[in-house]
C-alpha atoms as a PDB file:
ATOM      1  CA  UNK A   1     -15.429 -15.202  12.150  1.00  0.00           C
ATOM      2  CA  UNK A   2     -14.079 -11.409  12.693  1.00  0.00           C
ATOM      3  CA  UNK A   3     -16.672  -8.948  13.362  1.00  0.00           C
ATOM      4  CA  UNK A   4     -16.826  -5.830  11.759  1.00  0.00           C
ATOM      5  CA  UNK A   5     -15.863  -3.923  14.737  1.00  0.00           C
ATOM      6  CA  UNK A   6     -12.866  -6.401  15.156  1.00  0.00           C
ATOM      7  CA  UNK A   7     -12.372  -5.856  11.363  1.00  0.00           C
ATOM      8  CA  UNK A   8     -11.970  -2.075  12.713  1.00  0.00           C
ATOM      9  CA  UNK A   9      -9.254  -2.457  15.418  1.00  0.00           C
ATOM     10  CA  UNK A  10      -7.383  -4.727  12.803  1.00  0.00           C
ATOM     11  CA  UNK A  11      -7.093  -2.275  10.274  1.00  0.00           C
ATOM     12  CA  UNK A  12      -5.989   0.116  12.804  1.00  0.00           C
ATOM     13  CA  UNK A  13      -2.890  -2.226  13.869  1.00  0.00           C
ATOM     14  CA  UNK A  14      -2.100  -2.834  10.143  1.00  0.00           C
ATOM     15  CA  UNK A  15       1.285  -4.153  10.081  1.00  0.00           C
ATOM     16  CA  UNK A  16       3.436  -4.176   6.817  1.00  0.00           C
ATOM     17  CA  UNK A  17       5.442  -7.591   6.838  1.00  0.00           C
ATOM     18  CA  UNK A  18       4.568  -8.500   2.919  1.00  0.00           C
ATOM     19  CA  UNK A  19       6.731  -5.753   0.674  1.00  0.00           C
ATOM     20  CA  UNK A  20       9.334  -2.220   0.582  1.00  0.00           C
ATOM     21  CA  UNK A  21      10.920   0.198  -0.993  1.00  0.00           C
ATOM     22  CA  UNK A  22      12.069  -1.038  -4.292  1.00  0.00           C
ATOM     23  CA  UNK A  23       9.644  -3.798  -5.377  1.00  0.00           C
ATOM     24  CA  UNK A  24       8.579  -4.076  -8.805  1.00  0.00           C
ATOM     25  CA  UNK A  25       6.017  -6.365 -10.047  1.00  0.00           C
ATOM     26  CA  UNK A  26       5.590  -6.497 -14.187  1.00  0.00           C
ATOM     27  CA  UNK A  27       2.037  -7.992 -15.770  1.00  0.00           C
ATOM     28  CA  UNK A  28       1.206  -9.427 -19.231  1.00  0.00           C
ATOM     29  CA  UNK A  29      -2.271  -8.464 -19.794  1.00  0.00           C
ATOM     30  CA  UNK A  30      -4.639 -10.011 -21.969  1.00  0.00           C
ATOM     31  CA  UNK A  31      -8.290 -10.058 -23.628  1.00  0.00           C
ATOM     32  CA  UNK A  32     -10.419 -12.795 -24.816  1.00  0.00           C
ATOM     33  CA  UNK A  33     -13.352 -12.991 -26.864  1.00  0.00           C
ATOM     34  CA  UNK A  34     -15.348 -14.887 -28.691  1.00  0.00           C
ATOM     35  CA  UNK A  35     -14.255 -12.800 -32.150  1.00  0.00           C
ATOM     36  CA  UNK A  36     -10.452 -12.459 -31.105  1.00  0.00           C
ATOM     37  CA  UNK A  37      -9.402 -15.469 -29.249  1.00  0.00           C
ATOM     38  CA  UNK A  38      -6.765 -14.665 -26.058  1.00  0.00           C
ATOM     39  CA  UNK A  39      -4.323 -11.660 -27.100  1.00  0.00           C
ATOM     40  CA  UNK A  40      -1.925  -9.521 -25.565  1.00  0.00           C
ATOM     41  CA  UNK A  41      -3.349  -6.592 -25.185  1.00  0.00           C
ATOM     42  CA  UNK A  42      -0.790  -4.948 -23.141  1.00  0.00           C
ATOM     43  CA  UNK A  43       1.494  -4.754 -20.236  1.00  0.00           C
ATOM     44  CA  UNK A  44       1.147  -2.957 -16.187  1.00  0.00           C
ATOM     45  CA  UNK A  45       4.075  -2.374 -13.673  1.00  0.00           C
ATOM     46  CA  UNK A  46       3.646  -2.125  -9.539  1.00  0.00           C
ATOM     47  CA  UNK A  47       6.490  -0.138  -8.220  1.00  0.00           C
ATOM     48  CA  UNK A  48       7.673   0.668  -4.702  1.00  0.00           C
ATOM     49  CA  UNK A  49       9.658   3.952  -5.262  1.00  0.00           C
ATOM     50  CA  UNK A  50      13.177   3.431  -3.568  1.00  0.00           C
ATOM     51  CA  UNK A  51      12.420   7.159  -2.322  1.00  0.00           C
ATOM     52  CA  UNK A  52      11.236   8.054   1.177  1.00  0.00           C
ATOM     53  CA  UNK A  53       8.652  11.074   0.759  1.00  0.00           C
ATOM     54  CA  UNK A  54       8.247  12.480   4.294  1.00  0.00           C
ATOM     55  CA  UNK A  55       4.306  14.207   4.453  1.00  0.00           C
ATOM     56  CA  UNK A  56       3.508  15.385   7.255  1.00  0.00           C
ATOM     57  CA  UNK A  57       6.794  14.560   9.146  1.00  0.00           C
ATOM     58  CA  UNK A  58       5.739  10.916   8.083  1.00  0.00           C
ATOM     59  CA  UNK A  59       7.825   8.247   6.130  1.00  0.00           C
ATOM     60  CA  UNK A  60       5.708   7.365   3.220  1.00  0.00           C
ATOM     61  CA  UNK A  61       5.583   4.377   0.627  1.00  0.00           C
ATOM     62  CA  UNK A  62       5.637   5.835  -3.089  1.00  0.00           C
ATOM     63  CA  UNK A  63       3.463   3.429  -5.042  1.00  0.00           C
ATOM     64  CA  UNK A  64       3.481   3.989  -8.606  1.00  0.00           C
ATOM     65  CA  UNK A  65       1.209   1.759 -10.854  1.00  0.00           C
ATOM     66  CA  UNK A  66       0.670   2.234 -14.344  1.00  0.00           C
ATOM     67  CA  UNK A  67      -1.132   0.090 -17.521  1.00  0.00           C
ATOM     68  CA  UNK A  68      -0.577   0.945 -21.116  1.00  0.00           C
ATOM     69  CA  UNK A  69      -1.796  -1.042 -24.457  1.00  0.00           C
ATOM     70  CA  UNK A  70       0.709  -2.890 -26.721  1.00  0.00           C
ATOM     71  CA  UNK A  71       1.266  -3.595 -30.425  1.00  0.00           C
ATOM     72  CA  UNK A  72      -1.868  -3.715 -32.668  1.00  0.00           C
ATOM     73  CA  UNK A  73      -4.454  -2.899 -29.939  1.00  0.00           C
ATOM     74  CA  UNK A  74      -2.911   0.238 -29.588  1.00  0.00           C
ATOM     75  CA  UNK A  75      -4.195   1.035 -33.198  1.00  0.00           C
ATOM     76  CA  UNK A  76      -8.268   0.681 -32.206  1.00  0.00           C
ATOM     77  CA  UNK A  77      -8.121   1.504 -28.522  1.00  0.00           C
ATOM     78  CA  UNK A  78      -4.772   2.798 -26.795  1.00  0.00           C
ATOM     79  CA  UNK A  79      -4.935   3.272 -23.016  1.00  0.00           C
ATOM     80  CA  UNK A  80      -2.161   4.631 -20.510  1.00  0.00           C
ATOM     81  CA  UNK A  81      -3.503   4.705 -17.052  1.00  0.00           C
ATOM     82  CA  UNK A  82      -1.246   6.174 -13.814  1.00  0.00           C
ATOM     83  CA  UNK A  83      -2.089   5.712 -10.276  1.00  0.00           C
ATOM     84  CA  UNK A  84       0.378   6.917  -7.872  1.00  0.00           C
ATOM     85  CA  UNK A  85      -0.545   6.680  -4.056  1.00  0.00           C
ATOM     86  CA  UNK A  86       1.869   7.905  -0.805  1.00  0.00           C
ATOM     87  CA  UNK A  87       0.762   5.483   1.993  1.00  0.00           C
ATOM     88  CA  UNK A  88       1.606   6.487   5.651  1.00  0.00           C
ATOM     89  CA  UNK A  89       4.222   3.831   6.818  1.00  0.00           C
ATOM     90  CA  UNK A  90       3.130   2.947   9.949  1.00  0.00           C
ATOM     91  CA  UNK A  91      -1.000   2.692   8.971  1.00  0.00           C
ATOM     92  CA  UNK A  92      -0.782   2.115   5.476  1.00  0.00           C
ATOM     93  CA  UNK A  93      -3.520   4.865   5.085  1.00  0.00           C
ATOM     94  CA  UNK A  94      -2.734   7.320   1.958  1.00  0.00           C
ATOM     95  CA  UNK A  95      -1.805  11.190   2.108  1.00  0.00           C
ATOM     96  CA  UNK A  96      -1.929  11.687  -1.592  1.00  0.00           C
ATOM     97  CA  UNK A  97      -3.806   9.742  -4.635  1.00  0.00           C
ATOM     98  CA  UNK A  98      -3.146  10.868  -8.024  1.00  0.00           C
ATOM     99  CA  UNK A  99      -5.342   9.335 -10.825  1.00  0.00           C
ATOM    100  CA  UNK A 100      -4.288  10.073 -14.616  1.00  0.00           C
ATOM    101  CA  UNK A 101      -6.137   8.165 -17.141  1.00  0.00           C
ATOM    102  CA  UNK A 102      -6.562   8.082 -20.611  1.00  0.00           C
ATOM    103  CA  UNK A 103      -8.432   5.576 -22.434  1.00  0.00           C
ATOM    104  CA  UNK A 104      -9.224   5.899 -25.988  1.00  0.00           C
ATOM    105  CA  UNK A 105      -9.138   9.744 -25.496  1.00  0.00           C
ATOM    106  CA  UNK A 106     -11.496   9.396 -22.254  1.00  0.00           C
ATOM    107  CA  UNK A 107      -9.778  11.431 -19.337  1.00  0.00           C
ATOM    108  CA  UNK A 108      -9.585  11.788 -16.091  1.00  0.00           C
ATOM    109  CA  UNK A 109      -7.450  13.850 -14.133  1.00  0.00           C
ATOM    110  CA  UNK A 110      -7.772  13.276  -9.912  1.00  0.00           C
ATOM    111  CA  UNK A 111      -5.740  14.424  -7.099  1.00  0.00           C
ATOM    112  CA  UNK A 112      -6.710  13.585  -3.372  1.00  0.00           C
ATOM    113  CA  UNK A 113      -5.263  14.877  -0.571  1.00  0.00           C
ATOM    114  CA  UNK A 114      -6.289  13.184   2.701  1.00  0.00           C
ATOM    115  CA  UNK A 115      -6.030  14.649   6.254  1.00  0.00           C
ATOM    116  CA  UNK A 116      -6.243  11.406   7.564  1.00  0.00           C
ATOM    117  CA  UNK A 117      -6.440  13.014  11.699  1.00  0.00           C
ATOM    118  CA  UNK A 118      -9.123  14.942  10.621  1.00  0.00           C
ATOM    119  CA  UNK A 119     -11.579  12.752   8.610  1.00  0.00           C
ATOM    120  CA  UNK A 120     -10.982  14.491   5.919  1.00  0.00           C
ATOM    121  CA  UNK A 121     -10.322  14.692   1.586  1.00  0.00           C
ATOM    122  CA  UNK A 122      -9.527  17.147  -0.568  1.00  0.00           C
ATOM    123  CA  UNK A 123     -10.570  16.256  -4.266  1.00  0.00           C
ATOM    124  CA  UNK A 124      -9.691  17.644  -7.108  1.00  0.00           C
ATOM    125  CA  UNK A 125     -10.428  17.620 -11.131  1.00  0.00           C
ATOM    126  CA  UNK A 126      -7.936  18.673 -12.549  1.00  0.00           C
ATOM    127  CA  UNK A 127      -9.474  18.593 -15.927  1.00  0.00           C
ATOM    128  CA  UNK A 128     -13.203  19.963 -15.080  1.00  0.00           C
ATOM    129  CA  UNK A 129     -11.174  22.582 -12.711  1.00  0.00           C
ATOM    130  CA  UNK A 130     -13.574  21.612  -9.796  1.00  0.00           C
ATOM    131  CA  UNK A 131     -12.962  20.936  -5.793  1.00  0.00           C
ATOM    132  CA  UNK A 132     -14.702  19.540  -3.158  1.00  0.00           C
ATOM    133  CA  UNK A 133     -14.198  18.497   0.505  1.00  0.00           C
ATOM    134  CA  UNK A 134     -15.216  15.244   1.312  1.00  0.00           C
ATOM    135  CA  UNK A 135     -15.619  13.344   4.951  1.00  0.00           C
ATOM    136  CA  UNK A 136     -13.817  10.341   5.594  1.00  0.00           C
ATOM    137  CA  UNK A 137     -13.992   7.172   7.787  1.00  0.00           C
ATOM    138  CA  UNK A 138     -11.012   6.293   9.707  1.00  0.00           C
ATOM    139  CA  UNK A 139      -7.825   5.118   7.796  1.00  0.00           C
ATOM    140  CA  UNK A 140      -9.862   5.844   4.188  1.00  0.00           C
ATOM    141  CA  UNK A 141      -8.452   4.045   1.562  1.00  0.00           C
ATOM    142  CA  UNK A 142      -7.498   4.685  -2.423  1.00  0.00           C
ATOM    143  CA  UNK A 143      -7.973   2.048  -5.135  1.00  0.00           C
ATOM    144  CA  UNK A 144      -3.956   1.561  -5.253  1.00  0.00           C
ATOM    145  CA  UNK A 145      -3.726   1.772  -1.327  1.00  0.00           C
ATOM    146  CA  UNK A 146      -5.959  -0.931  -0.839  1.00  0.00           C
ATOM    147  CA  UNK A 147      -4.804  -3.249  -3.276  1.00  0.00           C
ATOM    148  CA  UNK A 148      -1.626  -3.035  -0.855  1.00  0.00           C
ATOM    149  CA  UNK A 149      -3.729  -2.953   2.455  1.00  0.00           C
ATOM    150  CA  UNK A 150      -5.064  -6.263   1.255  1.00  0.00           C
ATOM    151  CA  UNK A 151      -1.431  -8.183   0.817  1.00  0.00           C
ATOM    152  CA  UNK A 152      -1.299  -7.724   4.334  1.00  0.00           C
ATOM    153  CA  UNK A 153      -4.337  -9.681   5.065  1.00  0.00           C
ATOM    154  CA  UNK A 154      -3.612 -12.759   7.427  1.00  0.00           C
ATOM    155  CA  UNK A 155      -5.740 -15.353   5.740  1.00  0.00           C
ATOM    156  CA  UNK A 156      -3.974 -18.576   7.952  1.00  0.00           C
ATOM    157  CA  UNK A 157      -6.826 -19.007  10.183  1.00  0.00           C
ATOM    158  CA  UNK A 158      -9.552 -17.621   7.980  1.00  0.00           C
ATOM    159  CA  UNK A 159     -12.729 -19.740   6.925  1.00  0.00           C
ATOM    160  CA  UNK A 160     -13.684 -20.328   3.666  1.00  0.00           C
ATOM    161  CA  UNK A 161     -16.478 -17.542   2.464  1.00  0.00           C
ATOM    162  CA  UNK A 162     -15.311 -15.171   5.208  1.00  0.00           C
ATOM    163  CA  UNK A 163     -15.525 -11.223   4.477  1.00  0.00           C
ATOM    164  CA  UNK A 164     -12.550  -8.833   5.298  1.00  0.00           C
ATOM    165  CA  UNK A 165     -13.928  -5.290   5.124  1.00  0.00           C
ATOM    166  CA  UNK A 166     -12.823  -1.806   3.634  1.00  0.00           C
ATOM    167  CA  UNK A 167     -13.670   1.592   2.773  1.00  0.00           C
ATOM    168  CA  UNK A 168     -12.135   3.637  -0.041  1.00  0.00           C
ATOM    169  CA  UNK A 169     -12.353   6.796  -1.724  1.00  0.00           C
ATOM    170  CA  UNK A 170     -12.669   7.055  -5.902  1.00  0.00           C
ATOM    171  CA  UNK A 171     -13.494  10.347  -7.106  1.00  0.00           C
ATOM    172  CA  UNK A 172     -15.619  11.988  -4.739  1.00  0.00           C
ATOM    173  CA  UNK A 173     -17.196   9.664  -3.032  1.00  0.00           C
ATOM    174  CA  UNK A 174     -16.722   7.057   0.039  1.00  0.00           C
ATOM    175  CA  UNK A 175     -17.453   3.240  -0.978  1.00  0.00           C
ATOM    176  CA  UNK A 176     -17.307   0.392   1.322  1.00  0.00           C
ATOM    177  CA  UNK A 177     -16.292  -2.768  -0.190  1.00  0.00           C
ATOM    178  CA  UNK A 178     -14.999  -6.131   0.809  1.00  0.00           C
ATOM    179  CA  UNK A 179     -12.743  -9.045   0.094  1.00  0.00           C
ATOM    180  CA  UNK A 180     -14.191 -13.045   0.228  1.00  0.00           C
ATOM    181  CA  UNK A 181     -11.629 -15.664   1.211  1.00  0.00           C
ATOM    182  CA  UNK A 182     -11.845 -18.868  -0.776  1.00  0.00           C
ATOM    183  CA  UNK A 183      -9.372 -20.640   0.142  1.00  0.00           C
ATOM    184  CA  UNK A 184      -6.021 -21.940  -0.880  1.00  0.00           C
ATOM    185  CA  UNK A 185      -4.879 -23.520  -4.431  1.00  0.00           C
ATOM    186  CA  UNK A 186      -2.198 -24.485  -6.915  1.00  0.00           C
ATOM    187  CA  UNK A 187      -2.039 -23.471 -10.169  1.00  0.00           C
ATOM    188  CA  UNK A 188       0.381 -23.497 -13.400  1.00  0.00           C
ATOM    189  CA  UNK A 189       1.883 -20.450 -13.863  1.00  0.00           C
ATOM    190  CA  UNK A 190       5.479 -19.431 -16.154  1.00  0.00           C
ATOM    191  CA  UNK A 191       7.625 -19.720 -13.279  1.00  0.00           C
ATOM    192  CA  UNK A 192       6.076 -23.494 -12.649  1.00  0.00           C
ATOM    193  CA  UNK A 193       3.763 -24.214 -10.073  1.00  0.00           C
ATOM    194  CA  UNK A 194       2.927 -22.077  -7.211  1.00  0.00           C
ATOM    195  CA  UNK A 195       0.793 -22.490  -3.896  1.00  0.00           C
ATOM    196  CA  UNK A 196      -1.766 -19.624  -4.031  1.00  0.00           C
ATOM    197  CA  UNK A 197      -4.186 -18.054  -1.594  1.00  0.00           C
ATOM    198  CA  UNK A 198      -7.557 -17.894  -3.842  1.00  0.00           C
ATOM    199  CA  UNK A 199      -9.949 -14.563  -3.074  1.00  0.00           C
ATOM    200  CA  UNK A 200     -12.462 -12.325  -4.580  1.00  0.00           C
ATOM    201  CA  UNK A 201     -12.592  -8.556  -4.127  1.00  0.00           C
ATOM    202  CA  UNK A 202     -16.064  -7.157  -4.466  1.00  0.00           C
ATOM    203  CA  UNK A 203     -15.737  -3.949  -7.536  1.00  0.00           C
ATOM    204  CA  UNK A 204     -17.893  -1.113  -8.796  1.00  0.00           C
ATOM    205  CA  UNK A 205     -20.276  -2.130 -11.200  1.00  0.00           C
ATOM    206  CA  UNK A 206     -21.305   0.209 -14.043  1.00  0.00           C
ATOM    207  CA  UNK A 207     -19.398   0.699 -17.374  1.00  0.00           C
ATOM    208  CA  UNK A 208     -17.124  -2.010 -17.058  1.00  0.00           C
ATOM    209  CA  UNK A 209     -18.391  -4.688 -14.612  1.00  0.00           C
ATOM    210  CA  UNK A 210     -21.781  -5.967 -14.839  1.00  0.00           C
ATOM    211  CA  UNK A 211     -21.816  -7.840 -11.820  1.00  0.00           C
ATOM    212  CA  UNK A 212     -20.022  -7.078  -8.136  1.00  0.00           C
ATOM    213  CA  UNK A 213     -18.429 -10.002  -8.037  1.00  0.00           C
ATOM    214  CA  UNK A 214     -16.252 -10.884 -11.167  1.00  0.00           C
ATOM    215  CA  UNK A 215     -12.691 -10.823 -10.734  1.00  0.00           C
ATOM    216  CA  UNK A 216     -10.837 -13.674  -8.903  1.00  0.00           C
ATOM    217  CA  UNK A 217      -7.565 -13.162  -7.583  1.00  0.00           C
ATOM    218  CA  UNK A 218      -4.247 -15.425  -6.578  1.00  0.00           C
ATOM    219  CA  UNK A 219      -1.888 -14.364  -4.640  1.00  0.00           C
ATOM    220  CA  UNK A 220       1.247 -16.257  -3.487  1.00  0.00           C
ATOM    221  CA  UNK A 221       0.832 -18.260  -0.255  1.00  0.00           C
ATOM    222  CA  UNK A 222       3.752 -16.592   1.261  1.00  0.00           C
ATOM    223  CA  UNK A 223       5.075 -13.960   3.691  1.00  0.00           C
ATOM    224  CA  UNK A 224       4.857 -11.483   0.155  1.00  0.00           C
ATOM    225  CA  UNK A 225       1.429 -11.916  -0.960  1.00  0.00           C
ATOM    226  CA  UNK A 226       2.432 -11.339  -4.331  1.00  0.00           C
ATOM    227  CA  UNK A 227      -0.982 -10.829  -6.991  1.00  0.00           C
ATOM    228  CA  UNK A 228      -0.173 -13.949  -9.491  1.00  0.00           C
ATOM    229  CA  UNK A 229      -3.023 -13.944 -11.487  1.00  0.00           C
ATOM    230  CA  UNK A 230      -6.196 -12.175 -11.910  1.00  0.00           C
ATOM    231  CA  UNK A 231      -9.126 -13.154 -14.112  1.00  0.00           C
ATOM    232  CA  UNK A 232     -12.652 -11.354 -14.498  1.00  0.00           C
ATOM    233  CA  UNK A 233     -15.222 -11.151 -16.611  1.00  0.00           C
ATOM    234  CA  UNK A 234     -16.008  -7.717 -18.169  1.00  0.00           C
ATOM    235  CA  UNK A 235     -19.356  -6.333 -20.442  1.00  0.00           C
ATOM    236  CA  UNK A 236     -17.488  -7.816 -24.030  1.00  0.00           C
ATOM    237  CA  UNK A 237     -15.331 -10.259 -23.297  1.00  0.00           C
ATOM    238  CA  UNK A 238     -12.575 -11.092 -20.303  1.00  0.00           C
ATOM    239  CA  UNK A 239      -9.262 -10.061 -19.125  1.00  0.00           C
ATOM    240  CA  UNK A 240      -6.228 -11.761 -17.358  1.00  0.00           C
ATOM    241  CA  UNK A 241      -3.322 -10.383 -15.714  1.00  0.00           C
ATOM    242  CA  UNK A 242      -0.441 -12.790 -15.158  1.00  0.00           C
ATOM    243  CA  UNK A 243       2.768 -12.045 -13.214  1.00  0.00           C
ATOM    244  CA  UNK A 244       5.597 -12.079 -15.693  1.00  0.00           C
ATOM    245  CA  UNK A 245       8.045 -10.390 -13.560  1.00  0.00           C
ATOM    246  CA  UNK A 246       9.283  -9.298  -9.994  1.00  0.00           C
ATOM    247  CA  UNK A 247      12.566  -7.816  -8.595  1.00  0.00           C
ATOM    248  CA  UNK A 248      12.646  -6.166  -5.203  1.00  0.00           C
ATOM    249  CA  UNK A 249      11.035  -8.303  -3.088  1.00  0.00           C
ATOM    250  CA  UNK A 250      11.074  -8.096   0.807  1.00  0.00           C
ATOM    251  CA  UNK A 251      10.712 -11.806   1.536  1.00  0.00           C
ATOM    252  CA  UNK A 252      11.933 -15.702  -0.036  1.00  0.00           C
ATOM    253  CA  UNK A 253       9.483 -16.535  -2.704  1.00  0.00           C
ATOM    254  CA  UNK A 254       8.488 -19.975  -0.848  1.00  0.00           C
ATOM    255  CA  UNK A 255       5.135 -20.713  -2.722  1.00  0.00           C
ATOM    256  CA  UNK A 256       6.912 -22.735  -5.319  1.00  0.00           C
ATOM    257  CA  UNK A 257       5.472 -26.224  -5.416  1.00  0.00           C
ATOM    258  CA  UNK A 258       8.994 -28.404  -5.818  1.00  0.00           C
ATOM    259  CA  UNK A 259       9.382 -30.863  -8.351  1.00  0.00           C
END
């Protein structure tokens, strides 16, 4: 098994062989409880901009994600959530985070600039009109910048239960985290029957997880890496988000299981 200082170098060499410029991924979302049943509750795009942002005389990625309520739940709790991230192209690390959320008239209103050569954030609240400096590991990561950091994982010799580390900013503060390999499986899906890698990603716990450990995710067992389904369970209930849609994409969709 990697150690963490191997971990280190790895992230360091980061190589981007699973997506580009242009990729769009589209999600059904959906809650279940015990008083609803399974309902759609709404709908959350990935995008690749087609642009190339230069920041500091460096090609970036423009990821753009954003989740918004549908129909009837939009009547008793409406949500639109942004989260746009500019990851160098040759680290993956991010330059700029921007974080707009509003959730059943709870807001939040981040921007992070990172000076990635110097160990170094700048945070601000847009809405509380504060600032604050913050230091940095190496090659810091945001929320969306990791989700991405993670599709280029290379899983083919891992062992089942291993850790792959990382470190991320939210807000204004520096959280190390990790993501457990469990190995690989098929499952039903739409589009028919697809060969998936199976992991967990350990999350925050407070007002919406009560455990670290709730959300399982599977992602095709391809050269893309593609998030096809994600399941956890939150404080009231659980949520799902299925892959209903993809355009863009920088490699052959092979996971397919053939008939």
């Amino acid at each position: 098994m990697l150690t963490s200082t191997a971990l280190e170098a790895q992230i360091k060499k980061t190589k981007n062989d699973a997506y580009q410029r242009g990729e769009k991924l589209t999600y059904g979302c959906y809650y279940d409880a015990m008083l609803t049943g399974e309902i759609r509750a709404g709908v959350a795009t990935f995008e690749i901009k087609k642009e190339n942002k230069k920041i500091n005389d460096k090609s970036t990625y423009h990821i753009e994600a954003i989740g918004k309520t549908k129909g009837a739940f939009n009547l008793f709790f409406k949500v639109y959530d942004r989260y746009e991230s500019f990851i160098d192209e040759e680290n993956l690390a991010p330059w700029v985070f921007i974080r707009r959320v509003d959730e059943g008239g709870y807001i939040i209103n981040h921007d992070v600039t990172f000076n990635q050569n110097k160990k170094v954030a700048y945070f601000v609240n847009n809405k509380e009109k504060t600032q604050s400096t913050v230091q940095t590991p190496e090659l810091v990561h945001d929320i969306l910048s990791a989700i991405y950091w993670c599709r280029n994982l290379d899983f083919e010799n891992a062992e089942i239960n291993e850790n792959f580390y990382i470190k991320f900013m939210l807000d204004d503060s520096i959280y190390s985290s990790k993501v457990t390999y469990l190995g690989k499986e098929v499952i039903n899906t739409s589009f028919g029957k697809i060969r998936c890698i199976k992991f967990k990603p350990q999350v925050l716990t407070g007002t919406v997880f009560k455990d670290p450990w709730p959300l399982t995710v599977w992602a095709t067992d391809d050269k893309n890496k593609i998030p096809i389904l994600a399941e956890t369970g939150i404080l009231v209930g659980k949520v799902k988000m299925e892959l209903t849609d993809y355009s863009g994409l920088r490699n052959p969709f092979t996971s397919f299981v053939k008939k």
